[in-house]
N, C-alpha and C. Protein backbone atom coordinates (compact mmCIF):
# COMPACT_ATOMS: atom_id res chain seq x y z
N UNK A 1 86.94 -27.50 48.70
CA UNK A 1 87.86 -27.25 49.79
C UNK A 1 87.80 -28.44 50.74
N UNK A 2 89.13 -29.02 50.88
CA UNK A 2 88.90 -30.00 51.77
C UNK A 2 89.19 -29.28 53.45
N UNK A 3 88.80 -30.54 54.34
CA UNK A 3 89.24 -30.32 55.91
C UNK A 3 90.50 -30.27 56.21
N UNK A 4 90.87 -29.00 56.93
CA UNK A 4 92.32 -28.76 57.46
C UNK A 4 92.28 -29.31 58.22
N UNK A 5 91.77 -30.26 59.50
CA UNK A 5 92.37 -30.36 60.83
C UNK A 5 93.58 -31.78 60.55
N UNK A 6 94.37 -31.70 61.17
CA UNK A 6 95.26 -32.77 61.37
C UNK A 6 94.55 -33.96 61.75
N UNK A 7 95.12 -34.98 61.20
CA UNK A 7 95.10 -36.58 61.85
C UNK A 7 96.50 -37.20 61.83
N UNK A 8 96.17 -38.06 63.14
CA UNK A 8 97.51 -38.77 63.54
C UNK A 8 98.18 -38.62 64.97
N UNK A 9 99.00 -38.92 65.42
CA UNK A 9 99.71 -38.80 66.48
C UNK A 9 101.34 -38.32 66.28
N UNK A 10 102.03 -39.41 65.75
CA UNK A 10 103.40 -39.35 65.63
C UNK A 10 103.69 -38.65 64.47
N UNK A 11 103.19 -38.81 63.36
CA UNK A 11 102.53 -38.49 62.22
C UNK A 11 101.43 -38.14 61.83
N UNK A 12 101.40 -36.51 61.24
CA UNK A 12 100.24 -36.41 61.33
C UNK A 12 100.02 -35.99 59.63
N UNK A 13 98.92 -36.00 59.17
CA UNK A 13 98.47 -35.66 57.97
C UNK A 13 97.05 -34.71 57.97
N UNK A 14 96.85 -33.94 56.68
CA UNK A 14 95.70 -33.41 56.63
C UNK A 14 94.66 -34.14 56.17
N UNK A 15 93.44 -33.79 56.78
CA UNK A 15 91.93 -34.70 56.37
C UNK A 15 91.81 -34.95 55.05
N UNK A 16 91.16 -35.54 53.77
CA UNK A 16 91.15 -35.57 52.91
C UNK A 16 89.61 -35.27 52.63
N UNK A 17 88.55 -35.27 53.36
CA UNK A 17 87.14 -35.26 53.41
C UNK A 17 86.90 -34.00 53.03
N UNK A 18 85.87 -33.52 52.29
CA UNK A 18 85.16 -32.58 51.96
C UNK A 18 84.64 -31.97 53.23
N UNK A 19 85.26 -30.08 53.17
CA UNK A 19 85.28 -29.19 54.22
C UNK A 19 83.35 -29.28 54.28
N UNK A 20 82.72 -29.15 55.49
CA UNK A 20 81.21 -28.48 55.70
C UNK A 20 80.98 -27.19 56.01
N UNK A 21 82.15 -26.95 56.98
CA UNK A 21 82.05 -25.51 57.86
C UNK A 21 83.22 -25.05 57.62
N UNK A 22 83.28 -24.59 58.25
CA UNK A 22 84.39 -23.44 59.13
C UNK A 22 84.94 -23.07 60.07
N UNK A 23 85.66 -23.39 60.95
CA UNK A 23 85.59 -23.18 62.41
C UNK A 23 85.61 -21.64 62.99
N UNK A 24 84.86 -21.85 63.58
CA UNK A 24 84.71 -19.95 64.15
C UNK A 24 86.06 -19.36 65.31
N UNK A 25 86.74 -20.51 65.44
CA UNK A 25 87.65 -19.94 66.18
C UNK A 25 88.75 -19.82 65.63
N UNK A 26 89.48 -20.69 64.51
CA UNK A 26 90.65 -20.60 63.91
C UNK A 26 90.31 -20.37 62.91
N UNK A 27 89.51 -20.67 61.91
CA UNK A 27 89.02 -19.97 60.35
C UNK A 27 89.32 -20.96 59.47
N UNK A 28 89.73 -22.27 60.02
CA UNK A 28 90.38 -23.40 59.28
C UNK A 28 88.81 -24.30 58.65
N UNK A 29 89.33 -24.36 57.10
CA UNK A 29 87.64 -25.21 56.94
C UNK A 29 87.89 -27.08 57.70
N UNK A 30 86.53 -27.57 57.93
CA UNK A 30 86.73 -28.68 58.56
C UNK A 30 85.11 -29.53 58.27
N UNK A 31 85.59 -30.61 58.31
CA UNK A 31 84.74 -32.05 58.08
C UNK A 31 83.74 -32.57 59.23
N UNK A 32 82.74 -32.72 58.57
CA UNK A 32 81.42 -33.01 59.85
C UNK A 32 82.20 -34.13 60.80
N UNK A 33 83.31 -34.85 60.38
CA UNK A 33 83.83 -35.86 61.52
C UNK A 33 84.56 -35.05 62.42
N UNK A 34 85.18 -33.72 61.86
CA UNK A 34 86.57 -33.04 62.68
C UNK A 34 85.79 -31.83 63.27
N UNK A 35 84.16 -31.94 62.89
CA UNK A 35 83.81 -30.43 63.95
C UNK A 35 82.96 -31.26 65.24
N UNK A 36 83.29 -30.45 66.33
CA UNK A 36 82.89 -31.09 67.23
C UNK A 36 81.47 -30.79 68.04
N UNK A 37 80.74 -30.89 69.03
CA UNK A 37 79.45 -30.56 69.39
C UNK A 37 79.49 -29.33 70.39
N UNK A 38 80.81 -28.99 70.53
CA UNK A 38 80.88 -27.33 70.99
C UNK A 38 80.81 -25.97 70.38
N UNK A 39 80.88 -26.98 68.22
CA UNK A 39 80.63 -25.43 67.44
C UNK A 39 82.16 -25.25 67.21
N UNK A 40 83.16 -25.91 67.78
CA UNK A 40 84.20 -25.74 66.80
C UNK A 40 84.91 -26.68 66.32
N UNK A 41 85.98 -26.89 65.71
CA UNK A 41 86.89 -28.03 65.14
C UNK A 41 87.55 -28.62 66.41
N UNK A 42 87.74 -30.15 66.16
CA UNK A 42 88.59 -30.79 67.12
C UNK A 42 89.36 -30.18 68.10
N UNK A 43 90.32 -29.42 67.42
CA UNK A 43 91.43 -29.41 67.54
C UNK A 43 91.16 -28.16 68.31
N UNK A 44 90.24 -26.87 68.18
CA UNK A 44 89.74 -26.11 68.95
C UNK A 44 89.35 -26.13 70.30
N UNK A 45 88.52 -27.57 69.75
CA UNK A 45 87.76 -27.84 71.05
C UNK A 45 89.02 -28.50 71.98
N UNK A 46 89.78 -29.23 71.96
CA UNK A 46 90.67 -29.81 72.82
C UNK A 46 91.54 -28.59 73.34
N UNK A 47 91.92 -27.70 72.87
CA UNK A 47 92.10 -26.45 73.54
C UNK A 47 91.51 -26.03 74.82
N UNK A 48 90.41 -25.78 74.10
CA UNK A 48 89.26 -25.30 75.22
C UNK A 48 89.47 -26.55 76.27
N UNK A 49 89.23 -27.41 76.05
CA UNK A 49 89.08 -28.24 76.96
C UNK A 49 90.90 -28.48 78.21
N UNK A 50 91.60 -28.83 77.73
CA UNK A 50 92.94 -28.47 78.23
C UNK A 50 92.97 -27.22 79.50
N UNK A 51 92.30 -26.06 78.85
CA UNK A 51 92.29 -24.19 79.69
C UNK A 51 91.46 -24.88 80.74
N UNK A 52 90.67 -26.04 80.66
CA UNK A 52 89.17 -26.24 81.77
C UNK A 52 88.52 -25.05 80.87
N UNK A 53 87.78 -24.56 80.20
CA UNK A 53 87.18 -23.95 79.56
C UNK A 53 85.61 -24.65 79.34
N UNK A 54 85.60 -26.43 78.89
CA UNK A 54 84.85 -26.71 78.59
C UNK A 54 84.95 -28.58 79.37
N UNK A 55 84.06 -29.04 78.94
CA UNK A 55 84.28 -30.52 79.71
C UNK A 55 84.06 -31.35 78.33
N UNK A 56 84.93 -32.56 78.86
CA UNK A 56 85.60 -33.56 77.55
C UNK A 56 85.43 -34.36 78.03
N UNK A 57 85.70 -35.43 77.06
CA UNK A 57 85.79 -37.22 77.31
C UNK A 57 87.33 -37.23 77.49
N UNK A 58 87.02 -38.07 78.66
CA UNK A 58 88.64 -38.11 79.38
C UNK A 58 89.78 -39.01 78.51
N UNK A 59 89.31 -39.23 77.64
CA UNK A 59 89.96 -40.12 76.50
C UNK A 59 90.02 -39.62 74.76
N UNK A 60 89.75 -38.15 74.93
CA UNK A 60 89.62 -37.34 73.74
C UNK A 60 91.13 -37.57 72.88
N UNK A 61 90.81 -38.23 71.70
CA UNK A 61 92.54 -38.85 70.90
C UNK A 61 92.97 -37.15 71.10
N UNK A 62 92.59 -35.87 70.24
CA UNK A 62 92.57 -34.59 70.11
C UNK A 62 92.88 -34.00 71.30
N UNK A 63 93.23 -33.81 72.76
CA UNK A 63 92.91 -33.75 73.95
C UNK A 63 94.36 -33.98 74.51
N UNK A 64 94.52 -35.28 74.20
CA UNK A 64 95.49 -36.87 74.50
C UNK A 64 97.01 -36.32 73.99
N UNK A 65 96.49 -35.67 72.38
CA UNK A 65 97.97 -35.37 71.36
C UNK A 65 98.29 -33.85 72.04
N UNK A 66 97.14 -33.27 72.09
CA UNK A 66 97.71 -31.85 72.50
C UNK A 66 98.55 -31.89 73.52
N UNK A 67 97.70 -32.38 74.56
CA UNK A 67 98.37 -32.64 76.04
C UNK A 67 99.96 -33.14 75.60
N UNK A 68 99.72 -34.40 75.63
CA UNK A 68 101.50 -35.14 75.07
C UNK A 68 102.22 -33.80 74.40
N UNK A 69 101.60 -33.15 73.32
CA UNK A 69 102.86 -32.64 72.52
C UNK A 69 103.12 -31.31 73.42
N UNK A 70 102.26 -31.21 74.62
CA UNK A 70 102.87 -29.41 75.14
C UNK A 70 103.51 -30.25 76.25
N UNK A 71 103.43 -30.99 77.27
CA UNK A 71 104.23 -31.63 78.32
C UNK A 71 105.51 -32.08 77.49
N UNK A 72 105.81 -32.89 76.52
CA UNK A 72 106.84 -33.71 75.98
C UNK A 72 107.59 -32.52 75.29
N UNK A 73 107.32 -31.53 74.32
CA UNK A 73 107.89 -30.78 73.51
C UNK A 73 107.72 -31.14 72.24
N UNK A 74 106.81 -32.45 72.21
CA UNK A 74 107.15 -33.21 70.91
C UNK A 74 106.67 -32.39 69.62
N UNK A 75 107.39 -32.84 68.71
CA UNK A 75 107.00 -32.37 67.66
C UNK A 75 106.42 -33.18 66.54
N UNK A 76 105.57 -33.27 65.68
CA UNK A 76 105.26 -34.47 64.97
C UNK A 76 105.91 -33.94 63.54
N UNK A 77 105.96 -35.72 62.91
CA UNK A 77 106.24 -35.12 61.36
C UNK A 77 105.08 -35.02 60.77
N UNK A 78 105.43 -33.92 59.92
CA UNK A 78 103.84 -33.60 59.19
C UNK A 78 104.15 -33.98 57.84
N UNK A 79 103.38 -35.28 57.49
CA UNK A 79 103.46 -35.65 56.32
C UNK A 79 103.03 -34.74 55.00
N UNK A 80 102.40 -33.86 55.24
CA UNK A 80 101.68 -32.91 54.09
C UNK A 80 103.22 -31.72 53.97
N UNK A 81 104.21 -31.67 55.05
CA UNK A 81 105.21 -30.50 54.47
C UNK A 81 106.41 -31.43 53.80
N UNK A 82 106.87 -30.35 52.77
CA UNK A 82 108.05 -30.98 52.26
C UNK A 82 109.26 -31.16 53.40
N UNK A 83 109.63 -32.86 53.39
CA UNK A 83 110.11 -33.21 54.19
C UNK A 83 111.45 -34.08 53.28
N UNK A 84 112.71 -34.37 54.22
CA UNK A 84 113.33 -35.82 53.14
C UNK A 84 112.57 -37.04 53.28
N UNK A 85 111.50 -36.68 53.89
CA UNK A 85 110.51 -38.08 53.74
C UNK A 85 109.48 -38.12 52.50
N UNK A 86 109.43 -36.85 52.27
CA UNK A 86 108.18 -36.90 50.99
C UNK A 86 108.83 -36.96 49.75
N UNK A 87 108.22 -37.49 48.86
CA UNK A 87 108.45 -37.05 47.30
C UNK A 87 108.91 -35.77 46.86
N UNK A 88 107.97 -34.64 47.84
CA UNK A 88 108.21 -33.35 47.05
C UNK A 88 109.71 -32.31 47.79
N UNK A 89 110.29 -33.49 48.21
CA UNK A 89 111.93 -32.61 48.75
C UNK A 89 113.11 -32.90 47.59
N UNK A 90 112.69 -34.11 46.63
CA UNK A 90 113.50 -34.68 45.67
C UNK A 90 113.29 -33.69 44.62
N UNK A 91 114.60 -33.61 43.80
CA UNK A 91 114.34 -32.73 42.50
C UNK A 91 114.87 -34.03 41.78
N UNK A 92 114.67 -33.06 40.26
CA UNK A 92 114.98 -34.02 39.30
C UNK A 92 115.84 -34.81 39.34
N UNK A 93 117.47 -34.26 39.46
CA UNK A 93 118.49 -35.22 40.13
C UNK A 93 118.40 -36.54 40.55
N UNK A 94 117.33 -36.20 41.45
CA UNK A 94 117.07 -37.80 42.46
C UNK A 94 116.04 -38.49 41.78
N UNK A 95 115.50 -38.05 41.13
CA UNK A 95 114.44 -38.70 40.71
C UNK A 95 114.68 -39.81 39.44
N UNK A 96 115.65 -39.30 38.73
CA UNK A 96 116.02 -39.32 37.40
C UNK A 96 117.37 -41.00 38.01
N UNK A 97 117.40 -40.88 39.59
CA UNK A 97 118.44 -42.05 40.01
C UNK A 97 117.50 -43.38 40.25
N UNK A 98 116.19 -42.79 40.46
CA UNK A 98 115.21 -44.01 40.41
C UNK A 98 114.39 -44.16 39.06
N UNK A 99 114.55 -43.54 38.46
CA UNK A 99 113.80 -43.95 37.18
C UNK A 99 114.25 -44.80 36.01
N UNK A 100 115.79 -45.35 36.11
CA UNK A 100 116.22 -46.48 35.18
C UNK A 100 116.75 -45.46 34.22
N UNK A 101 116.82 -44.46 34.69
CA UNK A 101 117.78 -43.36 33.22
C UNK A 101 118.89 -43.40 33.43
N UNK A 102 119.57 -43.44 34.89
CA UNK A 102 120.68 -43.34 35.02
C UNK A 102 121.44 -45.36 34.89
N UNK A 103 122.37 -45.37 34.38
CA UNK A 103 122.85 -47.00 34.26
C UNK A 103 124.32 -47.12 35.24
N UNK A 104 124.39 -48.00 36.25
CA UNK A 104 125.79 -48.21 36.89
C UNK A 104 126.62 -48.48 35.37
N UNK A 105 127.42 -48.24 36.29
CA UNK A 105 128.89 -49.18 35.10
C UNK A 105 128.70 -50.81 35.37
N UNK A 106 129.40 -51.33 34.23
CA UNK A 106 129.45 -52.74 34.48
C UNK A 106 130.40 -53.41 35.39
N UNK A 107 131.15 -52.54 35.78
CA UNK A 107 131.82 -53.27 37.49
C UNK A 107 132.86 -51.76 37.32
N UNK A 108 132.95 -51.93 38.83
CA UNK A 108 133.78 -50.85 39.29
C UNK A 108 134.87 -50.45 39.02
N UNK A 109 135.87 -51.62 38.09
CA UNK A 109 137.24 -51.03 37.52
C UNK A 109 136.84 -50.12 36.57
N UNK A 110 135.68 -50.15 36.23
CA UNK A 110 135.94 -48.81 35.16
C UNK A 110 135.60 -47.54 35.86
N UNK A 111 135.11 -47.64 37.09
CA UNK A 111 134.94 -46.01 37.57
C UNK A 111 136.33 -44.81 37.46
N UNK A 112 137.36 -45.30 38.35
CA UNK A 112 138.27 -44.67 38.32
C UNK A 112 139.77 -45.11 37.96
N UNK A 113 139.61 -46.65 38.04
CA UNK A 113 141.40 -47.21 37.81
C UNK A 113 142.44 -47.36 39.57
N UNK A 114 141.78 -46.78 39.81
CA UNK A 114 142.28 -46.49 41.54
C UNK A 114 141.61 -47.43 42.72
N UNK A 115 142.50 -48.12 43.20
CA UNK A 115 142.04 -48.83 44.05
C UNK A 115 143.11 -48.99 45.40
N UNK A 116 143.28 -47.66 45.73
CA UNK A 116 143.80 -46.90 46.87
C UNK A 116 142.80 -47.62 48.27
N UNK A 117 141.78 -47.94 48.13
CA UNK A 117 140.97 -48.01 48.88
C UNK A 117 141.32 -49.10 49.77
N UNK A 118 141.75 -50.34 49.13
CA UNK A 118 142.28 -51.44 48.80
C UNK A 118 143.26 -52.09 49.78
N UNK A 119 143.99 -50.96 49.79
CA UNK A 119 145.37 -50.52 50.19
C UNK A 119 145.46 -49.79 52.24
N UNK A 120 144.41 -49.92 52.31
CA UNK A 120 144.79 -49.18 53.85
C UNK A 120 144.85 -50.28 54.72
């Protein structure tokens, strides 16, 4: 099981590191880099910290994104969901237009004969 917590800012992606724990507050597994020294995951802890709940480094990246994305509204792209940015939004169709299966014509008079286009 790898680590759920997000990385990134504008873009964010999931950890790729081998999960250790667990976080006791969200249930998400997470990576000895993404759990923090309060006993929960980053991303927990910058919570807490945000409410005044707990005290932080005033420069927490985790802290920094939360803050920005609840003041701004922002939303990030999440590279791990199917997006028209990822591979996994393409079906065969599209795929089959980059793979050298499909061949143009050898020039455009043979598409249709019509060259209306031409003409405006």
């Amino acid at each position: 099981m790898n680590c759920a917590i997000k990385q990134g800012f504008f873009l964010i992606r999931s950890c790729d590191q081998p999960a250790v724990t667990i976080c006791p507050s969200c249930q998400r597994p997470a990576c000895s880099a993404h759990f923090s020294p309060q006993n929960v995951c980053v991303e927990c802890a910058a919570r807490q910290n945000l409410h005044g709940a707990a005290q932080s480094e005033p420069n927490d990246p985790y802290m920094l994104r939360l803050d920005y994305y609840r003041k701004s509204n922002f939303q990030p792209l999440n590279l791990d969901a199917p997006t028209a940015f990822t591979n996994q939004a393409f079906d065969a169709t599209d795929h089959a237009a980059f793979s050298g299966e499909h061949t143009p014509p050898d020039s455009w008079e043979e598409d249709s004969g019509s060259n209306d286009w031409m003409q405006s």
